[in-house]
PDB file of N, CA and C in Angstrom:
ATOM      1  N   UNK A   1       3.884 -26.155 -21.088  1.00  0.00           N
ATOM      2  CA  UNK A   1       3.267 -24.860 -21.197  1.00  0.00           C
ATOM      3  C   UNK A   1       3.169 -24.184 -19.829  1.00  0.00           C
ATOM      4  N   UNK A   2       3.031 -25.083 -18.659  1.00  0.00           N
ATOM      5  CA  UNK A   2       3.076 -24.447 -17.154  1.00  0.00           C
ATOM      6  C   UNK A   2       4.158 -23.842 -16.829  1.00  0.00           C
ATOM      7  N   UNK A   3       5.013 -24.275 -17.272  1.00  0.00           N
ATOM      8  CA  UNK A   3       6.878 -23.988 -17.071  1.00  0.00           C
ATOM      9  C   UNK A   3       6.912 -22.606 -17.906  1.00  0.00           C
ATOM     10  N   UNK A   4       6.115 -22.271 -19.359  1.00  0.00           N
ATOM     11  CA  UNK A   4       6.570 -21.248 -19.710  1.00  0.00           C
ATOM     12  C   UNK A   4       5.999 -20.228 -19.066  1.00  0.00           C
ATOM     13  N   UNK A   5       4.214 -20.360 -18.847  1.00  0.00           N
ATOM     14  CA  UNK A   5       3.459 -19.579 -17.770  1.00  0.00           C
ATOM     15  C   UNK A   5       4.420 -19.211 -16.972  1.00  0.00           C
ATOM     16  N   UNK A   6       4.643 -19.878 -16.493  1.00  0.00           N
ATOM     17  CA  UNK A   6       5.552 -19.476 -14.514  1.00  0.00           C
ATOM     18  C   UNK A   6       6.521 -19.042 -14.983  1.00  0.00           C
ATOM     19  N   UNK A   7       7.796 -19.192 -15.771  1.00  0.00           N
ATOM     20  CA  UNK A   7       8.503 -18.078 -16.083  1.00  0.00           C
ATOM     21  C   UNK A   7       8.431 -16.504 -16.574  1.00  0.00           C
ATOM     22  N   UNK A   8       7.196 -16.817 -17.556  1.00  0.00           N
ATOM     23  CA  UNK A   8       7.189 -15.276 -17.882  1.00  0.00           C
ATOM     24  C   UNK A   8       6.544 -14.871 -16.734  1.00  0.00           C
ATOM     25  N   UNK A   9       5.223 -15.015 -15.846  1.00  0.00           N
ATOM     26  CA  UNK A   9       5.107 -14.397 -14.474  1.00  0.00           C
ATOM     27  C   UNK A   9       6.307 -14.298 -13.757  1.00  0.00           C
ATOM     28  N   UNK A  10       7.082 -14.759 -13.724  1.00  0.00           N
ATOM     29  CA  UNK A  10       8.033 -14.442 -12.693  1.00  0.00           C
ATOM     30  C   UNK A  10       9.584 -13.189 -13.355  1.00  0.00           C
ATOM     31  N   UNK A  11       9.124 -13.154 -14.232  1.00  0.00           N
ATOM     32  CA  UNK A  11      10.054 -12.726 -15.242  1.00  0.00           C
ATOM     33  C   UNK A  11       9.613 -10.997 -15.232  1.00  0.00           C
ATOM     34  N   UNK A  12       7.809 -10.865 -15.709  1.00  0.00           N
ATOM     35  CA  UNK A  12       7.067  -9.654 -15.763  1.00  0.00           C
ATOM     36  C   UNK A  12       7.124  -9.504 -13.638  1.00  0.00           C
ATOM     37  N   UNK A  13       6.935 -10.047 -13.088  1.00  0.00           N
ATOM     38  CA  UNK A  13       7.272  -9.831 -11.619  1.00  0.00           C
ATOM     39  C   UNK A  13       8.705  -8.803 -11.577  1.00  0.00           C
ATOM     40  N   UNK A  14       9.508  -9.193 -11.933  1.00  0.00           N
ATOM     41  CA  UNK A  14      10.687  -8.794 -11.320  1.00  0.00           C
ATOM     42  C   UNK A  14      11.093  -7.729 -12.410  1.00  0.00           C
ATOM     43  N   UNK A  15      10.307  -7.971 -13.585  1.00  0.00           N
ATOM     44  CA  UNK A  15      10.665  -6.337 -14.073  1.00  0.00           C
ATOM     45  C   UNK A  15       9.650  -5.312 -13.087  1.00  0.00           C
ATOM     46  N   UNK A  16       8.758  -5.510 -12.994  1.00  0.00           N
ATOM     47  CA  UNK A  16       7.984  -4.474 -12.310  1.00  0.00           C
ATOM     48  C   UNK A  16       8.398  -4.268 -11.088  1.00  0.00           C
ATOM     49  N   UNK A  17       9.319  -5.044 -10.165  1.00  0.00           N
ATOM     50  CA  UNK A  17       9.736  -4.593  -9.232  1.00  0.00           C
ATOM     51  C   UNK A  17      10.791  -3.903  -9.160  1.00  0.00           C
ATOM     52  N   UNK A  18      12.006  -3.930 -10.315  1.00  0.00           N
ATOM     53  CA  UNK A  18      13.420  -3.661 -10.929  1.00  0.00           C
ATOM     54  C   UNK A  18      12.431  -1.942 -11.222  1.00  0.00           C
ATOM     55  N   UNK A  19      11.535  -2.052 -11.897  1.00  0.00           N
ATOM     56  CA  UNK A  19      11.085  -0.874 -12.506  1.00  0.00           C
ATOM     57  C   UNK A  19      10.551  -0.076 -11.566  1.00  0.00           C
ATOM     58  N   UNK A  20       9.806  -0.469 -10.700  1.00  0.00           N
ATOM     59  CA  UNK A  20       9.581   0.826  -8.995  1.00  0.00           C
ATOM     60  C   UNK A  20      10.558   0.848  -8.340  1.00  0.00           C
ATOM     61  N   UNK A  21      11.396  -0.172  -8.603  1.00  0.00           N
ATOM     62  CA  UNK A  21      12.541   0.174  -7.503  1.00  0.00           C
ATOM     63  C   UNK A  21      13.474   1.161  -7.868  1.00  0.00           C
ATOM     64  N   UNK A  22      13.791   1.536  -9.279  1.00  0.00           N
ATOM     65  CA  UNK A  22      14.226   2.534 -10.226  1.00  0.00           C
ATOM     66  C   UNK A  22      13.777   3.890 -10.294  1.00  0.00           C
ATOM     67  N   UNK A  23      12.523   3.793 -10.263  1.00  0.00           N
ATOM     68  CA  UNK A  23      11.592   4.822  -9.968  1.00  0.00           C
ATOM     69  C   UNK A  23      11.893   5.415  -9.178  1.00  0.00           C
ATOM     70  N   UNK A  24      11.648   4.961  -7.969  1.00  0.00           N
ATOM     71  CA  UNK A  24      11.737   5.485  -6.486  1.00  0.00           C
ATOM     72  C   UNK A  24      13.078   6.152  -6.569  1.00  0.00           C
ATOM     73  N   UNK A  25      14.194   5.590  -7.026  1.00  0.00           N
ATOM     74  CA  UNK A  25      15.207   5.863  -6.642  1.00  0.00           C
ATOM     75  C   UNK A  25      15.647   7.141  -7.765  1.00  0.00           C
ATOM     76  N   UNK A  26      15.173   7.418  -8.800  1.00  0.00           N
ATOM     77  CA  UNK A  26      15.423   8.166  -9.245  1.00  0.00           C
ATOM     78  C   UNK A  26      14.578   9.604  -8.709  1.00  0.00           C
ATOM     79  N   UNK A  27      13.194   9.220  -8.358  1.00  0.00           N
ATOM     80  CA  UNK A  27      12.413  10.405  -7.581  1.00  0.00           C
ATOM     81  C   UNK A  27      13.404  10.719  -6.417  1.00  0.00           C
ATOM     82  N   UNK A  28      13.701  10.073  -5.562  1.00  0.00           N
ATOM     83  CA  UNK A  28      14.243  10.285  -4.333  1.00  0.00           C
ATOM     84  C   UNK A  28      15.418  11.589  -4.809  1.00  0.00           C
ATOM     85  N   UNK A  29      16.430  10.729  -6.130  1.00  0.00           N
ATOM     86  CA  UNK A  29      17.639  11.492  -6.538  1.00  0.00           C
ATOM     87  C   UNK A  29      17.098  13.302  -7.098  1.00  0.00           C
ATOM     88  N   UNK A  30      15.883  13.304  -7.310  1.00  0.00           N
ATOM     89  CA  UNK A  30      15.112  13.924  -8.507  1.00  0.00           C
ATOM     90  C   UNK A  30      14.688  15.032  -6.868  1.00  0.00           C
ATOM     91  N   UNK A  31      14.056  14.775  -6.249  1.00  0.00           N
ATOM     92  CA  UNK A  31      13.478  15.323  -4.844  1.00  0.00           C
ATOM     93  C   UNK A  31      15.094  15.748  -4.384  1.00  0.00           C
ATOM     94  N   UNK A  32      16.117  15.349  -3.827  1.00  0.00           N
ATOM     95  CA  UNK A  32      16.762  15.720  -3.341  1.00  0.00           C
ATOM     96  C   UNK A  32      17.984  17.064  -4.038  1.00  0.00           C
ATOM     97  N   UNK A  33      18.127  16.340  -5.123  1.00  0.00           N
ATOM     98  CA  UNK A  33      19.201  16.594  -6.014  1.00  0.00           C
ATOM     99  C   UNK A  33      20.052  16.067  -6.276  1.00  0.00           C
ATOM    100  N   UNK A  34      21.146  16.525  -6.618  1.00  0.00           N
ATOM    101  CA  UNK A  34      22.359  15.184  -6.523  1.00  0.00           C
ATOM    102  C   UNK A  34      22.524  14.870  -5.599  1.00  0.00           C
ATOM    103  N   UNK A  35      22.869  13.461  -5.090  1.00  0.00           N
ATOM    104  CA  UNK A  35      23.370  12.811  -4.012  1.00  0.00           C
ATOM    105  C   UNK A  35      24.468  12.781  -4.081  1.00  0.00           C
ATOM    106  N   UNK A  36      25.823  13.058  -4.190  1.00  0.00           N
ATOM    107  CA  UNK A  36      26.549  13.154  -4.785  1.00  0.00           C
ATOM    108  C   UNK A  36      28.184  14.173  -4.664  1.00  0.00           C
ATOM    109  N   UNK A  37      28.787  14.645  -4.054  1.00  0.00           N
ATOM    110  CA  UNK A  37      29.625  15.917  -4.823  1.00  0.00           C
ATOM    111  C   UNK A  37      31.235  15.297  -4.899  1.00  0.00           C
ATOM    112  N   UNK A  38      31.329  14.587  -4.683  1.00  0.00           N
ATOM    113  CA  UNK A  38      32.725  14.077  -5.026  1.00  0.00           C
ATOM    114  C   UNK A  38      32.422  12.437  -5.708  1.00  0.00           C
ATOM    115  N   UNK A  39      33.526  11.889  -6.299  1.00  0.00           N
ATOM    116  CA  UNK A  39      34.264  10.882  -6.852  1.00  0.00           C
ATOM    117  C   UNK A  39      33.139   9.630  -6.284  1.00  0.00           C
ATOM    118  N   UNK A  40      34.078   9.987  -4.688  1.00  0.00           N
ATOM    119  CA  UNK A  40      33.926   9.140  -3.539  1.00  0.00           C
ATOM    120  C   UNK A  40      32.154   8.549  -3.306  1.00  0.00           C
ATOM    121  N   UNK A  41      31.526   9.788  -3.424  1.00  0.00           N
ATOM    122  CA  UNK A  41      29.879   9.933  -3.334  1.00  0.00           C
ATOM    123  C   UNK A  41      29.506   8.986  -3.909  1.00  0.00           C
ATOM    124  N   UNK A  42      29.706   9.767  -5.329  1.00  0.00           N
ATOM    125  CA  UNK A  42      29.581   9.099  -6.623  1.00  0.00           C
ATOM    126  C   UNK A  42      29.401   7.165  -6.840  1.00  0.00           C
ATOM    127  N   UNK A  43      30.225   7.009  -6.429  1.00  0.00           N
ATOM    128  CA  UNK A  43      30.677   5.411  -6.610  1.00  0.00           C
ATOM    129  C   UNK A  43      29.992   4.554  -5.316  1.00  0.00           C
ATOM    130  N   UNK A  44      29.566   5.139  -4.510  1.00  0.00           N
ATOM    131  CA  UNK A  44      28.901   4.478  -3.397  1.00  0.00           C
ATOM    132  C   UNK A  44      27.562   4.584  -3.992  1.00  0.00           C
ATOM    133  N   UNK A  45      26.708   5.576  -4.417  1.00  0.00           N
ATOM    134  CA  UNK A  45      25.344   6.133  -4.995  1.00  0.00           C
ATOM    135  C   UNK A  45      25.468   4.660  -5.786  1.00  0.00           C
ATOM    136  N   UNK A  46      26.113   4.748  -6.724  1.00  0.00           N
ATOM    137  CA  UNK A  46      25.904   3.745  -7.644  1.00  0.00           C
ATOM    138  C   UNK A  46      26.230   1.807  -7.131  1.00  0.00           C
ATOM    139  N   UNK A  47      27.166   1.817  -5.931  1.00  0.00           N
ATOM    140  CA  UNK A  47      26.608   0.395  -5.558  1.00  0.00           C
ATOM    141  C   UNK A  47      25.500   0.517  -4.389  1.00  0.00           C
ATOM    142  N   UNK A  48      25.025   1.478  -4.327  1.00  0.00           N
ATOM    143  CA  UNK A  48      23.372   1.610  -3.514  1.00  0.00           C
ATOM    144  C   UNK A  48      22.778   0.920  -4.782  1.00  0.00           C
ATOM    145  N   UNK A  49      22.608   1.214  -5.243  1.00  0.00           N
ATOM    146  CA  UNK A  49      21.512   1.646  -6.671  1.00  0.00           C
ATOM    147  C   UNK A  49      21.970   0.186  -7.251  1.00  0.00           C
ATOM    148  N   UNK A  50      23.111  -0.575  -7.525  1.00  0.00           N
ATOM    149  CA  UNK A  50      23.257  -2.017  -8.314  1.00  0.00           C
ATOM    150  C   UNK A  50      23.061  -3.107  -7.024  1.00  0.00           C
ATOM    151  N   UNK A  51      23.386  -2.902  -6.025  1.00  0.00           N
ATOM    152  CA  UNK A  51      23.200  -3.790  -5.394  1.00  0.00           C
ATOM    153  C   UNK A  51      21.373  -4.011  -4.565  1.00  0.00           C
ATOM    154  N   UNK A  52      21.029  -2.171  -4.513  1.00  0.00           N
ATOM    155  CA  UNK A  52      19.473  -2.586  -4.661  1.00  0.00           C
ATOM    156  C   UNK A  52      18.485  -3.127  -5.802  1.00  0.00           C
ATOM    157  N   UNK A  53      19.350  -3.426  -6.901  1.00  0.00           N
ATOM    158  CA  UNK A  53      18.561  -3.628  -7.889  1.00  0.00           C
ATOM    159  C   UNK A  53      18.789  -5.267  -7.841  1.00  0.00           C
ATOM    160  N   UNK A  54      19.608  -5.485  -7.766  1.00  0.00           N
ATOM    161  CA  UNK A  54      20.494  -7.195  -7.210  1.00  0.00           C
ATOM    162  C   UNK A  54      19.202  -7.730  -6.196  1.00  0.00           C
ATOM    163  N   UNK A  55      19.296  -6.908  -4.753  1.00  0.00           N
ATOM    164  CA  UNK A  55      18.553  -7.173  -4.062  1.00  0.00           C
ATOM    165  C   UNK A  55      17.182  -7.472  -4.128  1.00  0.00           C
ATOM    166  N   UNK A  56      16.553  -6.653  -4.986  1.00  0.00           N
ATOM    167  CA  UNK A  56      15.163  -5.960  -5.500  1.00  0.00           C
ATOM    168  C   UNK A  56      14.766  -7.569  -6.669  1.00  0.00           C
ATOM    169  N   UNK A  57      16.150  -7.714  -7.448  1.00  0.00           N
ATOM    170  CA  UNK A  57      15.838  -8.544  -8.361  1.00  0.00           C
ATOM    171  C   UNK A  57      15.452 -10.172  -7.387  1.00  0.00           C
ATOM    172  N   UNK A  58      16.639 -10.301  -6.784  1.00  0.00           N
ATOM    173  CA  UNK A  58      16.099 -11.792  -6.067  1.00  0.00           C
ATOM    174  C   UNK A  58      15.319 -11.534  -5.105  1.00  0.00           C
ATOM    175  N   UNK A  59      15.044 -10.693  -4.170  1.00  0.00           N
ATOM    176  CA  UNK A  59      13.191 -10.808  -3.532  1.00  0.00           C
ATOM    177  C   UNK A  59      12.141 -11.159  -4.448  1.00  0.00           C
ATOM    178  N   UNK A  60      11.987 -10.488  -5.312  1.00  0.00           N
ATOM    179  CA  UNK A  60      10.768 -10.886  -6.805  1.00  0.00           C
ATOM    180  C   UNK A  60      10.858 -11.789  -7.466  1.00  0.00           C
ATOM    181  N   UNK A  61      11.840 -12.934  -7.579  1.00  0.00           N
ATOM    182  CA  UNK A  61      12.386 -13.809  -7.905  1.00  0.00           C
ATOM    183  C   UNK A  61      11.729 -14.821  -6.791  1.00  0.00           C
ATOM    184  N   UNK A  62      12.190 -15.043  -5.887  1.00  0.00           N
ATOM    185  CA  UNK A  62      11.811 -15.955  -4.882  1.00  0.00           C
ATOM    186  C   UNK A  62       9.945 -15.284  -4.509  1.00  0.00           C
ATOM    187  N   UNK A  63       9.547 -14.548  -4.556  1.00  0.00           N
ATOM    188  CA  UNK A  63       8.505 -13.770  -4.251  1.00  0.00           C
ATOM    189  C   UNK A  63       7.489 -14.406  -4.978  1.00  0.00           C
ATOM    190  N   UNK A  64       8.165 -14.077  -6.764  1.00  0.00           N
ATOM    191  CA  UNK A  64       7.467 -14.514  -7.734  1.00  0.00           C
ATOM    192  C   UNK A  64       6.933 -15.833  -7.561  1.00  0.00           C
ATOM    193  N   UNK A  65       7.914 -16.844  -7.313  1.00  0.00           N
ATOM    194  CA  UNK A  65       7.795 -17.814  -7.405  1.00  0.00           C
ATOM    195  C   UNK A  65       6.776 -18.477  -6.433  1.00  0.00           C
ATOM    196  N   UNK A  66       7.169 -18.295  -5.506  1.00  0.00           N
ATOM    197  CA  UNK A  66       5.725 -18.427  -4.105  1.00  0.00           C
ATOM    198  C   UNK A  66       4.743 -18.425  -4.794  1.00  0.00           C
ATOM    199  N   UNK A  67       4.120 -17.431  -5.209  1.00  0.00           N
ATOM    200  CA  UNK A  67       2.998 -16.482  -5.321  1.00  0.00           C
ATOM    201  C   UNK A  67       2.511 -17.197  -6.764  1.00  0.00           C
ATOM    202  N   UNK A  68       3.011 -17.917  -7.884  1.00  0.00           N
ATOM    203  CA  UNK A  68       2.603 -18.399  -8.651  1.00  0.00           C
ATOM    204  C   UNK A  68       2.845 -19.877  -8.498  1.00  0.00           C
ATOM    205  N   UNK A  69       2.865 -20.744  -7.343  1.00  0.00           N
ATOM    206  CA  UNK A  69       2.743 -22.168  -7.083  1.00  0.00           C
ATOM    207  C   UNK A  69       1.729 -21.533  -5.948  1.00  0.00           C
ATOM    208  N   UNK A  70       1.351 -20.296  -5.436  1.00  0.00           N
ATOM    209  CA  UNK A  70      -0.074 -20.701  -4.546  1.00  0.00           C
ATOM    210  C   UNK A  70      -1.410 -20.401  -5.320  1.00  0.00           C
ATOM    211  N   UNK A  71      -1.034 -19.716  -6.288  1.00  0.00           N
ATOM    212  CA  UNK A  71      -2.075 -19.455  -7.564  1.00  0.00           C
ATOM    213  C   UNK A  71      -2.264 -20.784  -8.199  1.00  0.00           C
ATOM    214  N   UNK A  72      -1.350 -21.545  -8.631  1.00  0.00           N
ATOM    215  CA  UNK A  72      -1.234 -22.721  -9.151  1.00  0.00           C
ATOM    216  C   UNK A  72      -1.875 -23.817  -8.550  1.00  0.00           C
ATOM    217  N   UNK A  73      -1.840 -23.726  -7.500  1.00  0.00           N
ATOM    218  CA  UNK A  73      -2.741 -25.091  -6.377  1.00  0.00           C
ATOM    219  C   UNK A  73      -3.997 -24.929  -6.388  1.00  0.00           C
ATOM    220  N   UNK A  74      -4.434 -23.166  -6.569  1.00  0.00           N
ATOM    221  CA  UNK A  74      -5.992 -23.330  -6.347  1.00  0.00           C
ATOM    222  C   UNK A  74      -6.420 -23.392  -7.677  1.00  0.00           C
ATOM    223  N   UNK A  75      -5.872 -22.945  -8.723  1.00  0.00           N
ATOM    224  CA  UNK A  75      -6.226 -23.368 -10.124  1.00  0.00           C
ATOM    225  C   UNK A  75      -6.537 -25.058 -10.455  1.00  0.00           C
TER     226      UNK A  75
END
């Protein structure tokens, strides 16, 4: 039952970080306007945006995990 605990925390972790990190990035797109005017733009915007979400995903991942084995010790 500890194993399923710590997965879904780490699971609801990294959506909520996937999910501000989305956020942000769509305000930013939303504040600026398109980022964007050619092909070229285009296709870079979008490995910003997958590879910060890549990124975003394994920080909260390893993050998660910390953070619910130091919760876990004082429990």
């Amino acid at each position: 039952m500890k194993v399923i605990k710590g997965v879904l925390f780490v699971l609801l972790f990294v959506a909520l970080a996937v999910g501000a990190f989305n956020l942000f990035f769509i305000l930013i797109g939303s504040y600026f306007g398109p980022l964007y005017e050619s092909e070229a733009d285009q296709s870079r915007n979008f490995a910003i945006w997958l590879f910060g979400n890549i990124g975003v995903a394994i920080t909260a991942v390893v993050v998660g995990i910390i953070w619910r084995r130091r919760r876990r010790s004082r429990i």
